[in-house]
Protein backbone atom coordinates (compact mmCIF):
# COMPACT_ATOMS: atom_id res chain seq x y z
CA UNK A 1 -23.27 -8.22 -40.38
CA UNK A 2 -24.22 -9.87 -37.15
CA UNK A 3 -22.86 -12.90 -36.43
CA UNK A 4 -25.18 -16.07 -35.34
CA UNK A 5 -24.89 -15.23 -31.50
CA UNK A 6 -25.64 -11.22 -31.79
CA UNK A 7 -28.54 -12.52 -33.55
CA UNK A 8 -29.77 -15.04 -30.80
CA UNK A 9 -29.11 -12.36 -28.45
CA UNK A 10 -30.78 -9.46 -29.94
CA UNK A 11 -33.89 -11.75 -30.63
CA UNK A 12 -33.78 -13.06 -26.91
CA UNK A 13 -33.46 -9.44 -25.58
CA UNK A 14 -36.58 -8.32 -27.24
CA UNK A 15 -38.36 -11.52 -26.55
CA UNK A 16 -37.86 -10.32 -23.03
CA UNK A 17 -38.95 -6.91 -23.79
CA UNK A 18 -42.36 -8.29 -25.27
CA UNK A 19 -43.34 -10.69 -22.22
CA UNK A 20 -42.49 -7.93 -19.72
CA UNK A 21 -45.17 -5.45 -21.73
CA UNK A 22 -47.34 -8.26 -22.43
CA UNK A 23 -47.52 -9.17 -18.47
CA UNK A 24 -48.08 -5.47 -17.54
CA UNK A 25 -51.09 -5.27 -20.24
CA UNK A 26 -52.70 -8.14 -19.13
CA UNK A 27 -52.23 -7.34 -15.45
CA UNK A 28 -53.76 -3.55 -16.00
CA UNK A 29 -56.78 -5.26 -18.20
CA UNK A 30 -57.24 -7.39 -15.34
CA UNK A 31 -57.23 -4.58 -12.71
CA UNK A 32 -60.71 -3.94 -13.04
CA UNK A 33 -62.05 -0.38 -13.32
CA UNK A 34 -61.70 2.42 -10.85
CA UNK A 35 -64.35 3.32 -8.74
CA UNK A 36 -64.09 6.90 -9.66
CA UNK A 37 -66.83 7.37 -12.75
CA UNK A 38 -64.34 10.20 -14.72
CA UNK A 39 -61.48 7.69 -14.47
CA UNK A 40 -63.92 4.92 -15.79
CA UNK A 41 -64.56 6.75 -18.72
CA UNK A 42 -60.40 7.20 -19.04
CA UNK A 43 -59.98 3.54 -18.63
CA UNK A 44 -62.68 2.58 -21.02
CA UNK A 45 -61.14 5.13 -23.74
CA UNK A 46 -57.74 3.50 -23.33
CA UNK A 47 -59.14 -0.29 -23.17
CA UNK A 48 -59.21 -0.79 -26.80
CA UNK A 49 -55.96 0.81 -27.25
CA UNK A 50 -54.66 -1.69 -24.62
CA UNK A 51 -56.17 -4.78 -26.82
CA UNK A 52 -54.37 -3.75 -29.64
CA UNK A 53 -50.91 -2.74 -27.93
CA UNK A 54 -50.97 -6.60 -26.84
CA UNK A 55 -52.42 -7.68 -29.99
CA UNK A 56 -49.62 -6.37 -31.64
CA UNK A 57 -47.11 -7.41 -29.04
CA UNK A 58 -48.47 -11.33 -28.97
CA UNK A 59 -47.87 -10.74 -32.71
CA UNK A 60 -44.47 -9.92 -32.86
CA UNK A 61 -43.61 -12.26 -29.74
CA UNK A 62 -44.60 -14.69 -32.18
CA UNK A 63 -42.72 -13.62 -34.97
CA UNK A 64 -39.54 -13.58 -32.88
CA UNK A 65 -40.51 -16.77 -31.31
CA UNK A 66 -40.36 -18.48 -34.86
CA UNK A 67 -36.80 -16.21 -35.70
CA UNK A 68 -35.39 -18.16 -32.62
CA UNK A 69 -36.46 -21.52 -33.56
CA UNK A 70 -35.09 -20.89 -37.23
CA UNK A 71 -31.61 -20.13 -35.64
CA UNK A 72 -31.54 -22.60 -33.23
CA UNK A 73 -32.09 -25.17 -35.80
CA UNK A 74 -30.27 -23.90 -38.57
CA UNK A 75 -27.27 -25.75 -40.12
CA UNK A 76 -24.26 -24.48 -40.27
């Protein structure tokens, strides 16, 4: 069983995990699209699959967010 600290750490770990890939999706959604009309249509295909990556991410950031605040105010 993991003890209080594993637990903090494992949590914080991903939570770092999450923000990196959250960052990078926002930054490539942000990018703009290339000028190249074939590599439009690429980009456009994978937009929506980008939305929900970070959906899903800003999700479970959340989650873990709430995890963390649960230990760190948990009695002992």
């Amino acid at each position: 069983m993991f003890s209080h600290y594993e637990k903090m750490e494992d949590l914080q770990a991903k939570k770092q995990e999450l923000e990196k890939r959250i960052k990078a999706i926002e930054k490539d959604l942000k990018s703009g699209l290339d000028p190249d009309s074939e590599e439009q249509a690429v980009q456009l295909e994978n937009y929506e699959v980008l939305l929900e990556i970070l959906r899903n991410s800003e999700d479970e950031l959340n989650t873990i967010n709430k995890k963390i605040y649960e230990l760190e105010n948990a009695s002992y």
